[in-house]
N, C-alpha and C. Protein backbone atom coordinates (compact mmCIF):
# COMPACT_ATOMS: atom_id res chain seq x y z
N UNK A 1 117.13 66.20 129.73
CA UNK A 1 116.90 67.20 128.72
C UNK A 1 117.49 68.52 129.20
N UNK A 2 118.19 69.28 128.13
CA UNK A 2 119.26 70.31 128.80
C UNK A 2 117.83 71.42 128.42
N UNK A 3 117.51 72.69 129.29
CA UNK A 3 117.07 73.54 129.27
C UNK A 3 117.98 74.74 129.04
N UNK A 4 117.71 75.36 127.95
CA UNK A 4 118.59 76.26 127.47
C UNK A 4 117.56 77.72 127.92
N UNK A 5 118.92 78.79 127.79
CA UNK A 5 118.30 80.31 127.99
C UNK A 5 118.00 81.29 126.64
N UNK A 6 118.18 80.83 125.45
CA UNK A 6 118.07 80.87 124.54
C UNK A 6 116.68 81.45 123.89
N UNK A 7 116.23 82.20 123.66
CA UNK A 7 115.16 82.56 123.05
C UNK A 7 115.03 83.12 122.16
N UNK A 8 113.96 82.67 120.93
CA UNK A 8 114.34 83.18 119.69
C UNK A 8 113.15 84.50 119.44
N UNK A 9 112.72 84.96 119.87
CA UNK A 9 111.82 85.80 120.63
C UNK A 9 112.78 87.50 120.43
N UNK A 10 113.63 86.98 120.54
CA UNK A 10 114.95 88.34 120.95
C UNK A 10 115.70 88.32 119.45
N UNK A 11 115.35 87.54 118.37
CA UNK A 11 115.92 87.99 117.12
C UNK A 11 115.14 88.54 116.61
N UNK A 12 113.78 89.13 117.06
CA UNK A 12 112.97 89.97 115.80
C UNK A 12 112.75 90.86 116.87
N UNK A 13 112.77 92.07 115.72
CA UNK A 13 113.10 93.21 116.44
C UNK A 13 111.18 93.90 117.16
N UNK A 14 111.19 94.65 117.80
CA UNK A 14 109.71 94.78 118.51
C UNK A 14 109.04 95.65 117.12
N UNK A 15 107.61 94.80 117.46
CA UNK A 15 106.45 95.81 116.33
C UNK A 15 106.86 97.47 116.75
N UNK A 16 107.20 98.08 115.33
CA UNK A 16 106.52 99.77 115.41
C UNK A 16 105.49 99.54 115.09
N UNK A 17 105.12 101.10 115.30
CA UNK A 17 103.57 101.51 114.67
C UNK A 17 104.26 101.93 113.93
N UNK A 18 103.55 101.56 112.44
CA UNK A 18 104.06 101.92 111.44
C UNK A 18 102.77 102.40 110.82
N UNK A 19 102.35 103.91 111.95
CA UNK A 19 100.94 104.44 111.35
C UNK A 19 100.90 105.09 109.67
N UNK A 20 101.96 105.94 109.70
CA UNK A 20 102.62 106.50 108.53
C UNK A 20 102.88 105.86 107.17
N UNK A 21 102.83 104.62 107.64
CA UNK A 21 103.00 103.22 106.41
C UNK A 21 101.70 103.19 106.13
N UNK A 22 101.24 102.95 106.91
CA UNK A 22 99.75 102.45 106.57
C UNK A 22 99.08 103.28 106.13
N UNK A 23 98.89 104.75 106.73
CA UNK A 23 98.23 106.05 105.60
C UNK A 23 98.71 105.96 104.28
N UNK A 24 99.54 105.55 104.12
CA UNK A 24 100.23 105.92 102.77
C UNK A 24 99.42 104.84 102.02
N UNK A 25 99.68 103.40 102.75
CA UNK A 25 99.04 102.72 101.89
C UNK A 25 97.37 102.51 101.75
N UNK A 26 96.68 103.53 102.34
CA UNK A 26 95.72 103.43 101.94
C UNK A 26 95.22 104.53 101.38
N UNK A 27 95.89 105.90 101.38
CA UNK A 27 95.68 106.95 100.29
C UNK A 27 96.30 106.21 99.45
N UNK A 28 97.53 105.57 98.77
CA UNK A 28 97.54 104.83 97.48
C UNK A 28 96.23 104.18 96.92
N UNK A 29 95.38 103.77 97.57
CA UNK A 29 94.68 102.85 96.88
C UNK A 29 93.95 103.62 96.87
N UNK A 30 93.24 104.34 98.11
CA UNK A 30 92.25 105.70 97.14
C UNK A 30 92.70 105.94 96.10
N UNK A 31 93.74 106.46 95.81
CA UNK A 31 93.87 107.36 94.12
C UNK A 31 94.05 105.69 93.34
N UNK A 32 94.30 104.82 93.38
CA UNK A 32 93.95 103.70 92.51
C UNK A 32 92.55 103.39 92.15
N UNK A 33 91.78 103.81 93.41
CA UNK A 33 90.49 103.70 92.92
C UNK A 33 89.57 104.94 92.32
N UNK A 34 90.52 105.76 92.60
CA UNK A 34 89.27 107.04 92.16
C UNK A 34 90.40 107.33 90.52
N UNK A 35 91.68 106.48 90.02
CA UNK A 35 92.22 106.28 88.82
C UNK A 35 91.14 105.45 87.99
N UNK A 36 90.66 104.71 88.74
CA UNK A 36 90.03 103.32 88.07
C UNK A 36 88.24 104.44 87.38
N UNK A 37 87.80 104.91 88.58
CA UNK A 37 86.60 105.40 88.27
C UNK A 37 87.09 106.70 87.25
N UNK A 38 87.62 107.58 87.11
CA UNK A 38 88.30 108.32 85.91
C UNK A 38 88.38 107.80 84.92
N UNK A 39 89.16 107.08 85.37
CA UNK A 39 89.34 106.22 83.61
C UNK A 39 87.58 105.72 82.89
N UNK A 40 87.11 105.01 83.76
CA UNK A 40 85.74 104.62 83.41
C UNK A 40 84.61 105.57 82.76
N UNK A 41 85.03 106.99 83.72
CA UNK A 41 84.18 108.04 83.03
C UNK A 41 84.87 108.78 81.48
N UNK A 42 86.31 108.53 81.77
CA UNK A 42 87.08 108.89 80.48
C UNK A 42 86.66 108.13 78.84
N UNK A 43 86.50 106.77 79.70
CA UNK A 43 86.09 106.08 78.02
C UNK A 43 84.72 105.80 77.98
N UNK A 44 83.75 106.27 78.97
CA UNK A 44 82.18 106.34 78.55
C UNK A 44 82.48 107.33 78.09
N UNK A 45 82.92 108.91 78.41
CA UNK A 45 82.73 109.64 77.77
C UNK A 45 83.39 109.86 76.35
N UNK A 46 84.23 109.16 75.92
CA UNK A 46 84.57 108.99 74.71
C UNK A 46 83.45 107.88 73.28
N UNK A 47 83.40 107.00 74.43
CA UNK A 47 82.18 105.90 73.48
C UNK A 47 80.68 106.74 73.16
N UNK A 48 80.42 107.48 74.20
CA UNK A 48 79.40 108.64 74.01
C UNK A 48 78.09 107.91 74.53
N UNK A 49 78.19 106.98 75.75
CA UNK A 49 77.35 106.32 76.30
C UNK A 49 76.60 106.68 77.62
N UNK A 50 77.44 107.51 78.45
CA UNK A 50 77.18 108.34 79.53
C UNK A 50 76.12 109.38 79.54
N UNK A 51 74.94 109.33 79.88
CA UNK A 51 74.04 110.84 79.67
C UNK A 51 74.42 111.15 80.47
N UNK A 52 74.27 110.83 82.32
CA UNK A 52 74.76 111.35 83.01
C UNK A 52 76.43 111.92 83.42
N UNK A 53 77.37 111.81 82.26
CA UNK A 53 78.32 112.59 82.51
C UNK A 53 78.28 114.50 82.14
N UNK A 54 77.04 114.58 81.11
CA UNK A 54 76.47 115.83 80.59
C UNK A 54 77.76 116.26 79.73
N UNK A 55 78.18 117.27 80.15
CA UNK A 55 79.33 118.01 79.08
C UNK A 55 80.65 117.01 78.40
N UNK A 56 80.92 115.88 78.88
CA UNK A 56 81.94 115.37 78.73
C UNK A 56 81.60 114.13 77.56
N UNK A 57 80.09 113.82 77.28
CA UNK A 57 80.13 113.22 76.25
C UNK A 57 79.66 113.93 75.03
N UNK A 58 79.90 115.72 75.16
CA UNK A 58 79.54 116.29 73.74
C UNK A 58 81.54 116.50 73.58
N UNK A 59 82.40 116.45 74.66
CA UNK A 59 83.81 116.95 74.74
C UNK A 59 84.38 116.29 74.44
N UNK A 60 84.78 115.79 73.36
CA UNK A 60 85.69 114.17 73.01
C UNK A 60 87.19 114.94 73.68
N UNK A 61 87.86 116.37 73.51
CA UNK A 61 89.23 116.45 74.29
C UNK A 61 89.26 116.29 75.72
N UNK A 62 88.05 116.73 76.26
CA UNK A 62 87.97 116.80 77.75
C UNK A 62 87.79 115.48 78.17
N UNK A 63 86.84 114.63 77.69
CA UNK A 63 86.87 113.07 77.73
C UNK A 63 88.08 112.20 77.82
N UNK A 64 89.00 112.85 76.58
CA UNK A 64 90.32 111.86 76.52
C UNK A 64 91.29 112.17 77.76
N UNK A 65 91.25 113.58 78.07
CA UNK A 65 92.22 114.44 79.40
C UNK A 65 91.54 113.38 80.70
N UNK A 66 90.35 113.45 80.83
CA UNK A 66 89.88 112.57 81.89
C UNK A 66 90.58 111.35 82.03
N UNK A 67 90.72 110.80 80.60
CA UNK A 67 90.92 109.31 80.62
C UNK A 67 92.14 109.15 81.18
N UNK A 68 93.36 109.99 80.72
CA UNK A 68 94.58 109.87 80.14
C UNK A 68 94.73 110.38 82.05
N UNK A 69 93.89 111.57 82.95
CA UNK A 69 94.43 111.22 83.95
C UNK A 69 93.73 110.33 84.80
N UNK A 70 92.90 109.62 84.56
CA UNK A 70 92.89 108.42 85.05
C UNK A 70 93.63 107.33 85.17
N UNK A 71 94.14 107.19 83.94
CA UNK A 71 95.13 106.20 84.06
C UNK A 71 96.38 106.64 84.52
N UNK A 72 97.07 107.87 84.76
CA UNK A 72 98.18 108.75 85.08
C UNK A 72 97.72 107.54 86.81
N UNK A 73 96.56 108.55 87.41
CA UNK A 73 96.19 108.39 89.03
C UNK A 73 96.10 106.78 88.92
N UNK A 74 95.65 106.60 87.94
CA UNK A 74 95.48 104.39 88.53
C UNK A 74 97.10 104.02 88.58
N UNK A 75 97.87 104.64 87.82
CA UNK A 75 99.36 103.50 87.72
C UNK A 75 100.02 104.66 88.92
N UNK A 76 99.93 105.92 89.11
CA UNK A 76 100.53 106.30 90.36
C UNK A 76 100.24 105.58 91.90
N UNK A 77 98.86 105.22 92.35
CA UNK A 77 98.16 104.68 92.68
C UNK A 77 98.81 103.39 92.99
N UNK A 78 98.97 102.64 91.76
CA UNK A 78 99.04 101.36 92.57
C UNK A 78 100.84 101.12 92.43
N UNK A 79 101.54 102.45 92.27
CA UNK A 79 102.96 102.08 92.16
C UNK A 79 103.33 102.40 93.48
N UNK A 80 102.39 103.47 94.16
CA UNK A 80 103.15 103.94 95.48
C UNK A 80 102.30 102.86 96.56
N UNK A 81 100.69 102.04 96.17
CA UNK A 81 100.37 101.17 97.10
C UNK A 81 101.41 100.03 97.05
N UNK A 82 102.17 99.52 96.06
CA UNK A 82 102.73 98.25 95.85
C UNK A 82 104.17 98.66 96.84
N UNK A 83 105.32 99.76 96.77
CA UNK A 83 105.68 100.30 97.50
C UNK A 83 105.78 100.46 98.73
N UNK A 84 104.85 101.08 99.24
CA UNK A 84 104.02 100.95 100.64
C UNK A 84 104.18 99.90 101.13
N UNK A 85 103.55 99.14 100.52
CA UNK A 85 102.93 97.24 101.35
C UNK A 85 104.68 96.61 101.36
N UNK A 86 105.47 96.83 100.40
CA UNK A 86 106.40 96.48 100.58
C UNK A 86 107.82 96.95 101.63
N UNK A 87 107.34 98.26 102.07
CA UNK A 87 107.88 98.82 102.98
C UNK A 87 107.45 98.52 104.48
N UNK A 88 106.20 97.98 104.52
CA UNK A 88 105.66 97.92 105.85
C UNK A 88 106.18 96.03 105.61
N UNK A 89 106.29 95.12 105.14
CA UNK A 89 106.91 93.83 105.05
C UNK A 89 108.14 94.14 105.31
N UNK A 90 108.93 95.06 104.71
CA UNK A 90 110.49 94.66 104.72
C UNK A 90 110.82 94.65 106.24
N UNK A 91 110.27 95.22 107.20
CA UNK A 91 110.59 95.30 108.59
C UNK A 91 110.60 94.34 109.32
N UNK A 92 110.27 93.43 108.46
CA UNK A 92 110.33 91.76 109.75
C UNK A 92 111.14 91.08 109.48
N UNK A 93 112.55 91.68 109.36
CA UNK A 93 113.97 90.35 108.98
C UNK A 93 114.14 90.46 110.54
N UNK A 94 115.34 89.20 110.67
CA UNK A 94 115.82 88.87 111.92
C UNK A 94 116.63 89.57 112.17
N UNK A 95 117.06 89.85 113.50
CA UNK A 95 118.06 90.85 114.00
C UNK A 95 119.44 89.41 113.90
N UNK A 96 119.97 89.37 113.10
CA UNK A 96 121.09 88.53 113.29
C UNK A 96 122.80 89.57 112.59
N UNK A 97 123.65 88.99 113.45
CA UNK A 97 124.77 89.79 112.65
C UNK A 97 125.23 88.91 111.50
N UNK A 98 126.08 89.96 110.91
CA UNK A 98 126.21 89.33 109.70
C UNK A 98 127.24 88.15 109.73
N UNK A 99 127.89 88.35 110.98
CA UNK A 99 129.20 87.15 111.13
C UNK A 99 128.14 85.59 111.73
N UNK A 100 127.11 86.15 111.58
CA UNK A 100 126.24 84.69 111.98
C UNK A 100 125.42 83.98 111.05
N UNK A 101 125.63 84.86 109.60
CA UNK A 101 125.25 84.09 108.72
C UNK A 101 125.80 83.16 107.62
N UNK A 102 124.93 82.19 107.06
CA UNK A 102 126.03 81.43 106.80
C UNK A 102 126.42 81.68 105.53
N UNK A 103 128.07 81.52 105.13
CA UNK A 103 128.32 81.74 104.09
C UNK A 103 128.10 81.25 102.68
N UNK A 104 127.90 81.53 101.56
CA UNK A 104 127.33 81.53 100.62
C UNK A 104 128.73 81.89 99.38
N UNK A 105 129.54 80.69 98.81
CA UNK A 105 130.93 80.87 98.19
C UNK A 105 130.10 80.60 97.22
């Protein structure tokens, strides 16, 4: 059996800390979740079901502004978490050159 020096160990490149990735992606999901709870108080306070929201279910404009940035913060939210997660994945391709891959006519 031939023992080779070969290690595939040396085509992926070493873990960063990718602390900066990861804040990001978890202030994204804060504002996804505090989009989600906005929105929730946006359309109790529109249905007029909330006592405890007080001023916002006599405010049907201030109610809808709530809503409308709730949903603004939920789709910002989960456009920059989806983003994120995909930026902290893209970092694990193989270190290979390109003359070593195979061609594709």
């Amino acid at each position: 059996m031939k023992l080779s020096s070969f290690d595939a160990r040396r085509l992926r490149p070493r873990e960063q800390r990718n602390w900066g990735a990861r804040l990001a992606t978890a202030f994204s999901a804060l504002l996804a979740i505090l989009g989600v709870l906005l929105t929730m108080a946006g359309v109790a306070g529109l249905l007029g079901h909330a006592e405890a929201l007080g001023e916002l279910n006599n405010n049907r404009p201030g109610a809808a502004v709530v809503l409308g940035l709730g949903l603004l913060s939920l789709y910002l939210g989960v456009w920059s978490w989806r983003r994120s997660r995909l930026r902290l994945r893209r970092a694990r391709g193989l270190n290979l050159s390109p003359h070593l891959m195979k061609k594709h006519d």
